[in-house]
C-alpha atoms as a PDB file:
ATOM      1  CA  UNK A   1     104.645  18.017 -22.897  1.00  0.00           C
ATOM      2  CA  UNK A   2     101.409  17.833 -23.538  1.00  0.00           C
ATOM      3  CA  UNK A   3      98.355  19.279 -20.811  1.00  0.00           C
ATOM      4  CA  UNK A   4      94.821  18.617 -21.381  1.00  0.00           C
ATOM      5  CA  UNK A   5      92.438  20.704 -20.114  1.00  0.00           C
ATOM      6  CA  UNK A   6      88.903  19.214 -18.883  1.00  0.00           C
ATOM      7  CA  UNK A   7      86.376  21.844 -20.260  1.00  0.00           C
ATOM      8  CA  UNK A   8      83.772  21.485 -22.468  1.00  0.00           C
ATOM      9  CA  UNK A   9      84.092  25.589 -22.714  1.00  0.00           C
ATOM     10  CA  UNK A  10      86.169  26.269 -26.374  1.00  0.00           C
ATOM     11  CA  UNK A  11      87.042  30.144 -25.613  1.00  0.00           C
ATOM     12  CA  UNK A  12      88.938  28.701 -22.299  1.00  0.00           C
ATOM     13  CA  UNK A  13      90.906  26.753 -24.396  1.00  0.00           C
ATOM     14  CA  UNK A  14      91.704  29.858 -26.825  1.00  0.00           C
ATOM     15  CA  UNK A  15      92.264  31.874 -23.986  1.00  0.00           C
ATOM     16  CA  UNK A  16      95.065  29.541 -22.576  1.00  0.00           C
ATOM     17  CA  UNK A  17      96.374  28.698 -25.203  1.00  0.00           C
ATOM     18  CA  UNK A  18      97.039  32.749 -26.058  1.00  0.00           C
ATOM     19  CA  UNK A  19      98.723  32.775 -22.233  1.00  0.00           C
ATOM     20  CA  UNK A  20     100.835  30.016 -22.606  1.00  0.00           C
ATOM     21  CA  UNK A  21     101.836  30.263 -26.057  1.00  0.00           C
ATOM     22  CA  UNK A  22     105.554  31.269 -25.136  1.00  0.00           C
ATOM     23  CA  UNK A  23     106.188  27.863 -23.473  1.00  0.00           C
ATOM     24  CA  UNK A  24     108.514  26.187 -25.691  1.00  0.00           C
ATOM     25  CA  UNK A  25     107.437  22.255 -25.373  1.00  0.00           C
ATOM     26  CA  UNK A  26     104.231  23.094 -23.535  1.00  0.00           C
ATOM     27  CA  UNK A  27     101.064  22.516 -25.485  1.00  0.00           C
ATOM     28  CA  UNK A  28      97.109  22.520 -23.930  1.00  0.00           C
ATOM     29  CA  UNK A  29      94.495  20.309 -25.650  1.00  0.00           C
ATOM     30  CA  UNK A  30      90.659  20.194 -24.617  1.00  0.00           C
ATOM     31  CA  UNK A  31      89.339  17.022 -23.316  1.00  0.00           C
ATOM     32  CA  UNK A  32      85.463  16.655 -22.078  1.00  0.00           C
ATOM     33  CA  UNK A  33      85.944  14.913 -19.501  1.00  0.00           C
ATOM     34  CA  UNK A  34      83.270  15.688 -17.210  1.00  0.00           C
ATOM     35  CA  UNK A  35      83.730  15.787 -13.239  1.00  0.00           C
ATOM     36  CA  UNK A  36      81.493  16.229 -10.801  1.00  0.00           C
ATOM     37  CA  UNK A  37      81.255  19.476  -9.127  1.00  0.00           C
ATOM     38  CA  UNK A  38      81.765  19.631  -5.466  1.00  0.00           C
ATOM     39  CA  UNK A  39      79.964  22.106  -3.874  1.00  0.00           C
ATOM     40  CA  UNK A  40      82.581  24.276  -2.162  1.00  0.00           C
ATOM     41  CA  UNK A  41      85.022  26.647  -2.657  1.00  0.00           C
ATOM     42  CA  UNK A  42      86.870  27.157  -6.143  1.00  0.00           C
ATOM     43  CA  UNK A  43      89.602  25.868  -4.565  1.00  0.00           C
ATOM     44  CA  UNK A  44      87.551  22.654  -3.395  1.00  0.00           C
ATOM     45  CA  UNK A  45      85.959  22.125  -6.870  1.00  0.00           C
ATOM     46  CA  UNK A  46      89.946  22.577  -8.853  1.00  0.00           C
ATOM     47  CA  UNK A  47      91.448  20.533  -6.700  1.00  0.00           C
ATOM     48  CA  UNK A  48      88.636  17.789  -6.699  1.00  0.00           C
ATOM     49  CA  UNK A  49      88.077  17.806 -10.399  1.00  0.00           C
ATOM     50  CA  UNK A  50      91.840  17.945 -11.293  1.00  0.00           C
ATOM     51  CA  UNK A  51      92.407  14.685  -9.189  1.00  0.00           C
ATOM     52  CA  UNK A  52      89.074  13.041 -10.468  1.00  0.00           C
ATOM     53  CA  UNK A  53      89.985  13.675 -14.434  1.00  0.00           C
ATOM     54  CA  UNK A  54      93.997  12.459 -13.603  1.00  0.00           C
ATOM     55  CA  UNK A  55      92.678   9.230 -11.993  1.00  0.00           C
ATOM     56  CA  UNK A  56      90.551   8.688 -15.620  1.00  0.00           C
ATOM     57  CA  UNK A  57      93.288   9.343 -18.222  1.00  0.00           C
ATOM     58  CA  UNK A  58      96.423   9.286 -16.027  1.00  0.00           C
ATOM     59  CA  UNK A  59      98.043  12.253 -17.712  1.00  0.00           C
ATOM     60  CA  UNK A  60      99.020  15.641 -17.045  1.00  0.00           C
ATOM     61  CA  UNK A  61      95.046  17.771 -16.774  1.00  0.00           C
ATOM     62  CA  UNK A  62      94.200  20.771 -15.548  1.00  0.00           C
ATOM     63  CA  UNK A  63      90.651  21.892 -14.860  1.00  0.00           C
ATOM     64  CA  UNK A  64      89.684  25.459 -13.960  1.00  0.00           C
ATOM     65  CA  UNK A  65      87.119  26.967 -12.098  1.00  0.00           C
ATOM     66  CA  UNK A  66      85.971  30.450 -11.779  1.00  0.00           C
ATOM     67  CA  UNK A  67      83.278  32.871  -9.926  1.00  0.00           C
ATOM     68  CA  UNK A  68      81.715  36.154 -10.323  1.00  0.00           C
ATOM     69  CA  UNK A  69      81.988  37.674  -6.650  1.00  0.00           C
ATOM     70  CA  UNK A  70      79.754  41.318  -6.058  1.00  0.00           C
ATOM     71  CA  UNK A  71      80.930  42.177  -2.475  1.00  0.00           C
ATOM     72  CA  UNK A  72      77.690  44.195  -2.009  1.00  0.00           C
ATOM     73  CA  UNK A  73      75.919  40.929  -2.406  1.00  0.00           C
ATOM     74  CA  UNK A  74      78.684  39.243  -0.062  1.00  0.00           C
ATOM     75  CA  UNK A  75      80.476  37.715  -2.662  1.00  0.00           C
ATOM     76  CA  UNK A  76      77.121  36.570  -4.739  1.00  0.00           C
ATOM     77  CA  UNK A  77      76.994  34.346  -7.304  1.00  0.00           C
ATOM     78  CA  UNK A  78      80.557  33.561  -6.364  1.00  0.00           C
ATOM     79  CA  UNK A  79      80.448  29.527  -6.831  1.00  0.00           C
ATOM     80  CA  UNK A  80      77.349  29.468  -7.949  1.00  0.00           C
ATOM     81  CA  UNK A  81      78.068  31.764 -10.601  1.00  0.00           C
ATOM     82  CA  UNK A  82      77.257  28.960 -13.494  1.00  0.00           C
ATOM     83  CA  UNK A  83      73.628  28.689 -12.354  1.00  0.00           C
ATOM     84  CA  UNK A  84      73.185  32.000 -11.772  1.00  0.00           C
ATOM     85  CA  UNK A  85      74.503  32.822 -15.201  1.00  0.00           C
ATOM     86  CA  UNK A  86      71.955  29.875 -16.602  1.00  0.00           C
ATOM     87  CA  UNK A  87      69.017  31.420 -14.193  1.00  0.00           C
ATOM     88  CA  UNK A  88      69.246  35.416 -13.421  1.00  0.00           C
ATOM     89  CA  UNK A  89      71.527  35.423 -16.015  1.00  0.00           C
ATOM     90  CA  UNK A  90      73.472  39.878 -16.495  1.00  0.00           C
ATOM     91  CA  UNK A  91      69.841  41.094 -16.348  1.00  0.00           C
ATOM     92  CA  UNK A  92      68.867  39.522 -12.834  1.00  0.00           C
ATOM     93  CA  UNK A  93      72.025  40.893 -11.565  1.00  0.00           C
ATOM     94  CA  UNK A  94      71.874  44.428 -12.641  1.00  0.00           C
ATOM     95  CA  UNK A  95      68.812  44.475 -11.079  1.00  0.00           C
ATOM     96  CA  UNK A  96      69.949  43.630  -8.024  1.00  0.00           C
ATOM     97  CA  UNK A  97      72.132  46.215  -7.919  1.00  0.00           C
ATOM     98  CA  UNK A  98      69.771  48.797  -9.481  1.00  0.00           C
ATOM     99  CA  UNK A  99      69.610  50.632  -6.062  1.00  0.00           C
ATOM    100  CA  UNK A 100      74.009  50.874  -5.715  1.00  0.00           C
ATOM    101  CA  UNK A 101      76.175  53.407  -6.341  1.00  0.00           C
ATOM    102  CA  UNK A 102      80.046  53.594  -6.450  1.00  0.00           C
ATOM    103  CA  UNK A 103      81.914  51.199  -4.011  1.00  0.00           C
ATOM    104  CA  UNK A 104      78.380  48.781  -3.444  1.00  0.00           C
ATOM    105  CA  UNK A 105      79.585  47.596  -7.255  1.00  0.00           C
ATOM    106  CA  UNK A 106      82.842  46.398  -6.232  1.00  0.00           C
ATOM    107  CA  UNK A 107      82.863  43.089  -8.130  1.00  0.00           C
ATOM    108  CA  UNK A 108      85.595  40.714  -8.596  1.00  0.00           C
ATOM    109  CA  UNK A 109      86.092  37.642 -10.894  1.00  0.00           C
ATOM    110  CA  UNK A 110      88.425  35.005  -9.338  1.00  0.00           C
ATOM    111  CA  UNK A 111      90.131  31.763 -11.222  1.00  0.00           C
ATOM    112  CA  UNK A 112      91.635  28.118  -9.992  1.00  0.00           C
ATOM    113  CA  UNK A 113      93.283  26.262 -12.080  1.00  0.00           C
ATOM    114  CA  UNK A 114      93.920  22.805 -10.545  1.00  0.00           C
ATOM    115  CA  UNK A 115      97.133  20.886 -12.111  1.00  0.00           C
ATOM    116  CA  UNK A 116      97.294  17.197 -11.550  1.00  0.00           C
ATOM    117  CA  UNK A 117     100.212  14.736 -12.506  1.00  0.00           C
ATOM    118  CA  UNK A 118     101.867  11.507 -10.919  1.00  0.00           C
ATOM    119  CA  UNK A 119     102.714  14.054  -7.972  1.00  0.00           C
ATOM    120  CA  UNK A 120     100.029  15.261  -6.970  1.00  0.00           C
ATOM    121  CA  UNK A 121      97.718  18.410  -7.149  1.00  0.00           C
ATOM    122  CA  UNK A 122      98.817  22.107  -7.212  1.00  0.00           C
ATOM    123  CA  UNK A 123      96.707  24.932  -7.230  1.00  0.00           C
ATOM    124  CA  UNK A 124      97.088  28.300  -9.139  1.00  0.00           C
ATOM    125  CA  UNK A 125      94.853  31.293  -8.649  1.00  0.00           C
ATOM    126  CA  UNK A 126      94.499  34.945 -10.048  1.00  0.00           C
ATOM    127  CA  UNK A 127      92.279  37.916  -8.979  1.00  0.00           C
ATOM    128  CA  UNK A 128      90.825  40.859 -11.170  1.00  0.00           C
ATOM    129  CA  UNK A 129      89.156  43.425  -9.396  1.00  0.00           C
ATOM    130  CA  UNK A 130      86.484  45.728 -10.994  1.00  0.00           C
ATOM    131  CA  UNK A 131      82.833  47.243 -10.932  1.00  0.00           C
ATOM    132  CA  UNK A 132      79.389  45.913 -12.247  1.00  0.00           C
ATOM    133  CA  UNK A 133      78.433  48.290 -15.271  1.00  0.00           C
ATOM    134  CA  UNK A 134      75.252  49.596 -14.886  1.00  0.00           C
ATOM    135  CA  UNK A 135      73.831  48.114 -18.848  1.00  0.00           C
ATOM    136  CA  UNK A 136      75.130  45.335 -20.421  1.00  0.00           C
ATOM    137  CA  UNK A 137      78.141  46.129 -22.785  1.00  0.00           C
ATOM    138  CA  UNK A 138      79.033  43.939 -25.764  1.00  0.00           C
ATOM    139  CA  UNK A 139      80.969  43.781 -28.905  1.00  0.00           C
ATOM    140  CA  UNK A 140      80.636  40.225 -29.462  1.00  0.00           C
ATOM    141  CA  UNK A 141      83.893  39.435 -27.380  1.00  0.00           C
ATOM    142  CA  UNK A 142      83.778  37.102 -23.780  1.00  0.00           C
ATOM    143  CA  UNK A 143      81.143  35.460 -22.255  1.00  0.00           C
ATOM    144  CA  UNK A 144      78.950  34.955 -19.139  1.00  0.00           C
ATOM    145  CA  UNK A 145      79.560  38.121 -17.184  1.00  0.00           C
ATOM    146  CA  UNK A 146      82.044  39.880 -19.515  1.00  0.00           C
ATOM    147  CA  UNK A 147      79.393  41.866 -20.656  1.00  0.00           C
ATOM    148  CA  UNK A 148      78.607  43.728 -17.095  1.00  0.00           C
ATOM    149  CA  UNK A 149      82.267  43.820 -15.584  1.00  0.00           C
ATOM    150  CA  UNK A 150      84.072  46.862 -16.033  1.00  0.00           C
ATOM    151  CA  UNK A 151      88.414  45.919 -14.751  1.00  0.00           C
ATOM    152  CA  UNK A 152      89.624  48.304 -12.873  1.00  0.00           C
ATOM    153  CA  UNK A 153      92.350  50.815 -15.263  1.00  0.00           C
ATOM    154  CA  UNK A 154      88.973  50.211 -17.813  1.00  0.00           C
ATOM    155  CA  UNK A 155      85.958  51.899 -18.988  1.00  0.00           C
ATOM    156  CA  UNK A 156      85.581  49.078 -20.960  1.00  0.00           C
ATOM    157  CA  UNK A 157      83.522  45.646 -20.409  1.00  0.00           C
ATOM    158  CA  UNK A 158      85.508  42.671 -20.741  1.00  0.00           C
ATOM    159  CA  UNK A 159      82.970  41.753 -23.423  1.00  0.00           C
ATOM    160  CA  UNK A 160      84.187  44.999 -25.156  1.00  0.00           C
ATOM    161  CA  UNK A 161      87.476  43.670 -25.397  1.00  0.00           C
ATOM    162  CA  UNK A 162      88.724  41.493 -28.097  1.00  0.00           C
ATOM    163  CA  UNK A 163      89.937  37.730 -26.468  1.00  0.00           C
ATOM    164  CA  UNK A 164      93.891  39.070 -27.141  1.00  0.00           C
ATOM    165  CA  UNK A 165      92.880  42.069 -24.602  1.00  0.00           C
ATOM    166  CA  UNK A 166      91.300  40.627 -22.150  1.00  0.00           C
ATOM    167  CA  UNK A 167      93.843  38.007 -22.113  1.00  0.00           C
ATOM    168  CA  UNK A 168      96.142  40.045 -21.356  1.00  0.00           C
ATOM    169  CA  UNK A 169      94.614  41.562 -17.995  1.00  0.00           C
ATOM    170  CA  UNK A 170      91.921  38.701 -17.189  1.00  0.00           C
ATOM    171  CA  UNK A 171      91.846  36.210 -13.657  1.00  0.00           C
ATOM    172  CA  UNK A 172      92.419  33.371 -15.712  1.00  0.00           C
ATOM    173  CA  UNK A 173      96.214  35.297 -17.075  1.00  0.00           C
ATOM    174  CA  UNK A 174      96.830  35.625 -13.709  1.00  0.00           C
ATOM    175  CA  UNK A 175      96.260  32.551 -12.456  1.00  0.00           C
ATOM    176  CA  UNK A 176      98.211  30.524 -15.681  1.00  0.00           C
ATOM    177  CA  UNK A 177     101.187  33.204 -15.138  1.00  0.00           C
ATOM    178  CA  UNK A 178     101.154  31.211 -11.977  1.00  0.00           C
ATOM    179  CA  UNK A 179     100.920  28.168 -13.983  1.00  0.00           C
ATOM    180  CA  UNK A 180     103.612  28.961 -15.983  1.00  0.00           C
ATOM    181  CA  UNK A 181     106.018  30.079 -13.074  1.00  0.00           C
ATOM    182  CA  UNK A 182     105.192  26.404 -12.431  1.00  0.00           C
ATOM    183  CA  UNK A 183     106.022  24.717 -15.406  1.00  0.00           C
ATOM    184  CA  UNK A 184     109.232  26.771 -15.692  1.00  0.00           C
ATOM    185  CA  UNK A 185     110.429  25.339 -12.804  1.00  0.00           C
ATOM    186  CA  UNK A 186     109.461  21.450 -13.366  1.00  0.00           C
ATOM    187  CA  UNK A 187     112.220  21.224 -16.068  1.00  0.00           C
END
């Protein structure tokens, strides 16, 4: 069976296609389909954009949607993570934690994947808890704000962790294991 997966982001696609890639029969292809974003929750914006894409190409689609969530800036940029990424971008958010210490950089990323087939939506999520470095950290790897979120069992950014690593701890792993459970259990 094929999935397509609405994103016009490439390393999502890599990175679900490294999750799933034990699913005999199961394969994910990208598709830019655009959909608007509701403004909401994640789950709001999956389940709206997984039912808008279906209704377009009438097969199996998934769309994800994730947030960056500081709980010392009550849950800030949470959905608005993509504009804040695009505005304040790491640098505007280290600074405003630049006063906080220990606990008041309790971050969290936080993923929903929305499936959508002849039956309907289902949603998936997955949680990684963590702490906002206090530099940006990079090797190259990730993306957006990989590069200031330290998981919690790490001293290591998610952008200091090759795609395969980070994979293998990440929200969005979580959330397809979900997925998968899922898919296990259609056939």
């Amino acid at each position: 069976m094929k999935i397509y997966f609405a994103t016009g982001n490439p390393n999502k696609i890599k990175e679900a296609n490294i999750i799933l890639k034990d699913l005999k029969g199961i394969s994910v292809e990208q598709i830019k389909c655009p959909y608007p974003e509701v403004q909401g929750t994640l789950e709001e914006v999956s389940e709206f954009g997984a039912k808008y894409v279906y209704e377009k190409i009438e097969k199996p689609i998934i769309v994800e949607d994730s947030g960056f969530f500081v709980e010392s800036l009550n849950g800030f940029p949470g959905t608005y993570s993509k504009y804040v990424q695009e505005t304040l971008g790491n640098e505007g958010i280290l600074k405003l934690l630049e006063d906080k210490e220990g606990d008041d950089r309790n971050a969290y990323f936080k993923t929903v994947i929305g499936y959508c087939d002849e039956k309907g939506v289902k949603l998936f999520k997955g949680i990684v808890k963590g702490k906002v470095s206090y530099e940006i950290r990079s090797k190259g790897y990730g993306f957006a704000y990989d590069s200031i979120f330290i998981p919690d069992g790490e001293d290591r950014t998610f952008a200091e962790m090759k795609t395969e690593e980070k994979s293998e701890i990440s929200h969005r792993k979580k959330a397809f294991e979900e997925f998968k459970k899922f898919l296990c259990n259609m056939g």
